[in-house]
Protein backbone atom coordinates (compact mmCIF):
# COMPACT_ATOMS: atom_id res chain seq x y z
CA UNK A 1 0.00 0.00 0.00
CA UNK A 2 2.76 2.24 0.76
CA UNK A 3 4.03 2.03 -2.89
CA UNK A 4 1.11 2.50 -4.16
CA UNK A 5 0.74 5.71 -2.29
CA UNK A 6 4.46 7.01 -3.72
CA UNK A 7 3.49 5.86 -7.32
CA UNK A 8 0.06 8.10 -6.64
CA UNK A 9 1.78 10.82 -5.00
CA UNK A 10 4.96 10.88 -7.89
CA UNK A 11 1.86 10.56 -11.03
CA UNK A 12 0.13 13.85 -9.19
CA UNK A 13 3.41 15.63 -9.16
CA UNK A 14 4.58 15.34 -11.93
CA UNK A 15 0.93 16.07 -14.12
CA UNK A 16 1.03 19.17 -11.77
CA UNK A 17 4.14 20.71 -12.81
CA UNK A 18 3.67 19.60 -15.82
CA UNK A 19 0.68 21.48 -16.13
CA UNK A 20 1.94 24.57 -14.58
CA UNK A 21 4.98 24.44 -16.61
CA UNK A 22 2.85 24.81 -19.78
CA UNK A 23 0.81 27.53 -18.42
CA UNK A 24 4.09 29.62 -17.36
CA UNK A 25 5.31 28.87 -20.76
CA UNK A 26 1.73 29.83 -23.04
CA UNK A 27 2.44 32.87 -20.72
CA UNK A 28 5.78 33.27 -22.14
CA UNK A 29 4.87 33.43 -25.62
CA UNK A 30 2.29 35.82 -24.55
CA UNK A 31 4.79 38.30 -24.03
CA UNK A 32 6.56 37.31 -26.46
CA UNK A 33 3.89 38.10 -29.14
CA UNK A 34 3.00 41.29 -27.34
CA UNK A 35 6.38 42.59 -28.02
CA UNK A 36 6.55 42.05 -31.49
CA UNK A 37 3.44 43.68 -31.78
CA UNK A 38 4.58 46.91 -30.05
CA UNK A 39 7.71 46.60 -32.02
CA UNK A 40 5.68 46.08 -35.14
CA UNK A 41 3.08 48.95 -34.69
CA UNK A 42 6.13 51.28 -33.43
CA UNK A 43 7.50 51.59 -37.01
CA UNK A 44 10.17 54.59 -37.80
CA UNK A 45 10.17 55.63 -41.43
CA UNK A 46 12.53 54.14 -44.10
CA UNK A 47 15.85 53.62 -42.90
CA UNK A 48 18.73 53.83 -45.51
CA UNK A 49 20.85 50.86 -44.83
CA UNK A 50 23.92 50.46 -46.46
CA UNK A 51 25.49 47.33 -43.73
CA UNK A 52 23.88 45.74 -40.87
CA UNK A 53 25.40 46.33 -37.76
CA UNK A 54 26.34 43.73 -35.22
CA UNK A 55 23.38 44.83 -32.42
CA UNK A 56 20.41 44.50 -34.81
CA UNK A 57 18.10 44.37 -32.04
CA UNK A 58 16.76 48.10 -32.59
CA UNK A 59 15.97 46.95 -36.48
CA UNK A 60 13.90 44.39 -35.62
CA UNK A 61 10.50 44.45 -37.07
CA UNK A 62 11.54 48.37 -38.42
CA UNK A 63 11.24 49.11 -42.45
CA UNK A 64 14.48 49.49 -44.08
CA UNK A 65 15.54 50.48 -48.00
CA UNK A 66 18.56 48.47 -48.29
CA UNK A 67 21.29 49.81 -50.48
CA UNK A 68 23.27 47.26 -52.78
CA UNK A 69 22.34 44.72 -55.78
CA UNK A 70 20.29 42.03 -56.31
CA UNK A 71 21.92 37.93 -56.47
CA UNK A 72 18.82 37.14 -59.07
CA UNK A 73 21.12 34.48 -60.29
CA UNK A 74 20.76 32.42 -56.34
CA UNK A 75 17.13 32.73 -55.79
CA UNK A 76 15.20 30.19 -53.23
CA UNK A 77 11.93 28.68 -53.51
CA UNK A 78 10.33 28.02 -50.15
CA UNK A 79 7.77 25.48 -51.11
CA UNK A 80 4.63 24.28 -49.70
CA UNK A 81 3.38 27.96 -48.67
CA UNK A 82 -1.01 28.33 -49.30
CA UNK A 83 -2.37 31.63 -49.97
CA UNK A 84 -6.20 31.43 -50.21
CA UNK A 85 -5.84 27.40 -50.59
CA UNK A 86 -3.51 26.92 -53.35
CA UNK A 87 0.14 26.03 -52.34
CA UNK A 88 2.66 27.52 -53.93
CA UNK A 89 6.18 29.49 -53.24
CA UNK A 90 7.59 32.55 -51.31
CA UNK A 91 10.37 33.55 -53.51
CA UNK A 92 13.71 34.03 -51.35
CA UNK A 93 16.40 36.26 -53.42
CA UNK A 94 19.82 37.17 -51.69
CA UNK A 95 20.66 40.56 -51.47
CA UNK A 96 24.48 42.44 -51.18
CA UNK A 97 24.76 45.11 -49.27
CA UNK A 98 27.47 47.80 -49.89
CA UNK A 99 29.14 46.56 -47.35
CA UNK A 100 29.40 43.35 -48.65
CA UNK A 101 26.93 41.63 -46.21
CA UNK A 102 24.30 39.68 -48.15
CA UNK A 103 20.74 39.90 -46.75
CA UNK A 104 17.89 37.61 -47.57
CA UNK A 105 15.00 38.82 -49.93
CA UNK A 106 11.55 37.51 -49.09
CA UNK A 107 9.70 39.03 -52.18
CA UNK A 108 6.17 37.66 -51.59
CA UNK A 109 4.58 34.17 -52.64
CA UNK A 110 3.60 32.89 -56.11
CA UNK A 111 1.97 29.95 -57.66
CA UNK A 112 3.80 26.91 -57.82
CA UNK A 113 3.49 27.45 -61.72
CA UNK A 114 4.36 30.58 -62.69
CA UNK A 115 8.35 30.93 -62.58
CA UNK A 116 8.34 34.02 -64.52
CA UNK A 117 8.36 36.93 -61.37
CA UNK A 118 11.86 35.32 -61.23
CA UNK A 119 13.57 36.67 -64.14
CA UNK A 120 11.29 39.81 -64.39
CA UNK A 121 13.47 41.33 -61.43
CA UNK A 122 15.75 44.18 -62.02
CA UNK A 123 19.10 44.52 -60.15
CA UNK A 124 18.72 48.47 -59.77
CA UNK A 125 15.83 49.17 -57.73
CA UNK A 126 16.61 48.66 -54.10
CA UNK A 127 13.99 46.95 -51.87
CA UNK A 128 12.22 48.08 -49.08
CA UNK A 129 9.97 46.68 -46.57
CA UNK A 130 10.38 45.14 -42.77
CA UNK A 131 13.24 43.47 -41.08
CA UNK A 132 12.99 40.32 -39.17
CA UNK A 133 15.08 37.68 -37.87
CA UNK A 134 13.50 34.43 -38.63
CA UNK A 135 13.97 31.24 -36.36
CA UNK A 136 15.07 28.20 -37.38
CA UNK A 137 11.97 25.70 -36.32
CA UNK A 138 10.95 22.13 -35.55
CA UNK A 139 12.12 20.49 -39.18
CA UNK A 140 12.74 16.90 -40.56
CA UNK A 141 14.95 15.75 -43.50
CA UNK A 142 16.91 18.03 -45.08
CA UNK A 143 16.57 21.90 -46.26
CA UNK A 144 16.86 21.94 -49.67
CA UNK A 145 15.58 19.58 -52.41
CA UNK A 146 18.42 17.87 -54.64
CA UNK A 147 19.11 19.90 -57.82
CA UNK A 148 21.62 21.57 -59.34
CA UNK A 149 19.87 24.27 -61.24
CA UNK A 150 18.41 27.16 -59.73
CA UNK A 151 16.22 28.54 -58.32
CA UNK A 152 16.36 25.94 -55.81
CA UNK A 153 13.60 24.54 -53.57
CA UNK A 154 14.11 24.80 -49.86
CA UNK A 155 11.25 22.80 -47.71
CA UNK A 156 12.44 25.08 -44.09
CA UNK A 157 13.60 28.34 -43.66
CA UNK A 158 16.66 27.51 -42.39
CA UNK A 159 18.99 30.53 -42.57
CA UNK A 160 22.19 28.33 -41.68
CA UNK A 161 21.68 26.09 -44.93
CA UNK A 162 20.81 28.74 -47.15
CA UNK A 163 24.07 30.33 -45.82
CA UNK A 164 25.74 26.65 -46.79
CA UNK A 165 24.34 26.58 -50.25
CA UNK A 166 25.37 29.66 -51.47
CA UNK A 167 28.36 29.56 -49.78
CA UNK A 168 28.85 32.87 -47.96
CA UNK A 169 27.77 34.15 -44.55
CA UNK A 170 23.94 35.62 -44.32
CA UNK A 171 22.11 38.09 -42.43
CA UNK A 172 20.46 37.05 -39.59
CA UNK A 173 17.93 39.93 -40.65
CA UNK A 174 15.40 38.81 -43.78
CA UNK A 175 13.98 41.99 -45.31
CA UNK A 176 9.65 41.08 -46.20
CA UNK A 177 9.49 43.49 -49.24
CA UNK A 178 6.52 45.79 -49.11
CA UNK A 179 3.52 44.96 -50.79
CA UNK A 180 3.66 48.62 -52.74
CA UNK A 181 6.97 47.87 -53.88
CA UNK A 182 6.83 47.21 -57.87
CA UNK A 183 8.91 43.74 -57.85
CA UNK A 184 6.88 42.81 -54.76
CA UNK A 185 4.52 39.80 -54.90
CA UNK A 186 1.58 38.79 -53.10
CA UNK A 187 3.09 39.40 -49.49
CA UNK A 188 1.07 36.26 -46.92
CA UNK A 189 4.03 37.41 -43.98
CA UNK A 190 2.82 38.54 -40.76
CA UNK A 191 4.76 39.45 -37.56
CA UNK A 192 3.14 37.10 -35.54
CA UNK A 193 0.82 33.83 -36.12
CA UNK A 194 -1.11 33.24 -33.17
CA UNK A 195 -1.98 36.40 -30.96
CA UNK A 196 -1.01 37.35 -27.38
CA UNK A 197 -4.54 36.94 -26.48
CA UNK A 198 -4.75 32.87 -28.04
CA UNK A 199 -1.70 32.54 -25.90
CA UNK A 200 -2.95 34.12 -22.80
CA UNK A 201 -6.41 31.66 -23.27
CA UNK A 202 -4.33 28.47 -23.24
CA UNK A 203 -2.29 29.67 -20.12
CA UNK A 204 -5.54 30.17 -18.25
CA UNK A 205 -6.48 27.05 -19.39
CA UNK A 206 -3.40 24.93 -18.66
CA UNK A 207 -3.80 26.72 -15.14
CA UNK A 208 -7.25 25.91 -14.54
CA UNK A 209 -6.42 22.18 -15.23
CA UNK A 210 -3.87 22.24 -12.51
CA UNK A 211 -6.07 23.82 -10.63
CA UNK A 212 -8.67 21.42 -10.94
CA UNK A 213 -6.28 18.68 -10.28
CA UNK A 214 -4.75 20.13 -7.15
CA UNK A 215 -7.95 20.19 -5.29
CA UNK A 216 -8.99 16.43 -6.52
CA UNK A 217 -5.46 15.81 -4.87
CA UNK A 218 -6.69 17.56 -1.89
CA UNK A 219 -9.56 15.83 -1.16
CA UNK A 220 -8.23 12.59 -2.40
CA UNK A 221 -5.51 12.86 0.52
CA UNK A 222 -8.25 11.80 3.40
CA UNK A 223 -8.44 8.89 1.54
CA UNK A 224 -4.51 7.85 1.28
CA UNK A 225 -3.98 8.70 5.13
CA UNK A 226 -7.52 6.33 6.15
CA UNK A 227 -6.53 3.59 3.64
């Protein structure tokens, strides 16, 4: 009986900080999102950048006009991206700073079929639009699809291997060109997915489960100390 009682007492433990753990953590991205949000809505006009300097912090989620030339000739597709439930591409096109940096292009998605915004793009108009840094997420397999030929197909934004593949060091800022820009296409970015708010609802709700559980443990202990 006594091991039964540990085995009880160790399964209600751990389910409660389990619990609270994921609350804490739903609260976490809360934040998170809330900050982009101010960051996003807190916009400065156009910043001329020629380089990117080492604290990019302050760019974040700012608009830039980047000053350099266009790499048309190493463009990405990053495949499997819907807009209004047909999959296509976001079209990825690496971009060289003045400095010699090389920052990463997201131009706006496409069709899967139509390949010709991709050699439509001149190499003298400079882009503007927002800068991010995007994270490298939860992936299997590898990156990029086997091909020689470009543009190639990449299945995960995974700055590192686009880095890899074109052989020179990258950004860690993407620029999302502006949906008024003239080589822009149809822009599906946002700054954020899911909203502070969805966040803060699943925190309350991992709470109230460990709430909920903590006071069936509670009355469930008159039971362990008669038995």
């Amino acid at each position: 009986m006594r091991v039964k009682k540990l085995i009880a007492l160790s399964v209600f433990s751990v389910l409660l900080v389990l619990l609270l753990t994921l609350s804490v953590w739903q609260l976490q991205r809360g934040f998170t999102k809330a900050t982009i949000q101010t960051q996003a809505k807190q916009r400065s006009a156009y910043q001329s950048l020629s380089e990117i300097p080492n604290d990019f912090s302050p760019l974040l989620y700012q608009t830039a006009q980047l000053k350099g030339h266009w790499l048309n000739e190493h463009s990405f597709l990053l495949a499997n991206r819907s807009h209004q439930n047909q999959i296509g591409y976001e079209v990825l096109v690496p971009f060289r700073l003045i400095s010699g940096q090389t920052v990463v292009i997201n131009r706006g998605w496409m069709a899967q079929q139509d390949h010709k915004p991709l050699a439509n793009l001149p190499t003298s108009l400079e882009p503007h639009g927002i800068l991010y840094a995007p994270k490298k997420g939860f992936h299997l397999g590898e990156t990029l699809t086997p091909q020689n030929t470009w543009p190639k197909t990449v299945l995960y934004l995974d700055m590192p291997a686009l880095s890899a593949e074109l052989q020179t060091p990258l950004s860690p800022l993407m620029l999302v060109l502006d949906q008024n820009h003239p080589n822009s296409l149809i822009r599906i970015w946002q700054p954020i997915v899911m909203t502070p708010e969805r966040h803060y609802a699943y925190a309350l709700q991992w709470f109230g489960l460990a709430l909920a559980l903590f006071v069936l443990g509670f009355k469930a202990r008159q039971h362990f100390l008669d038995a």
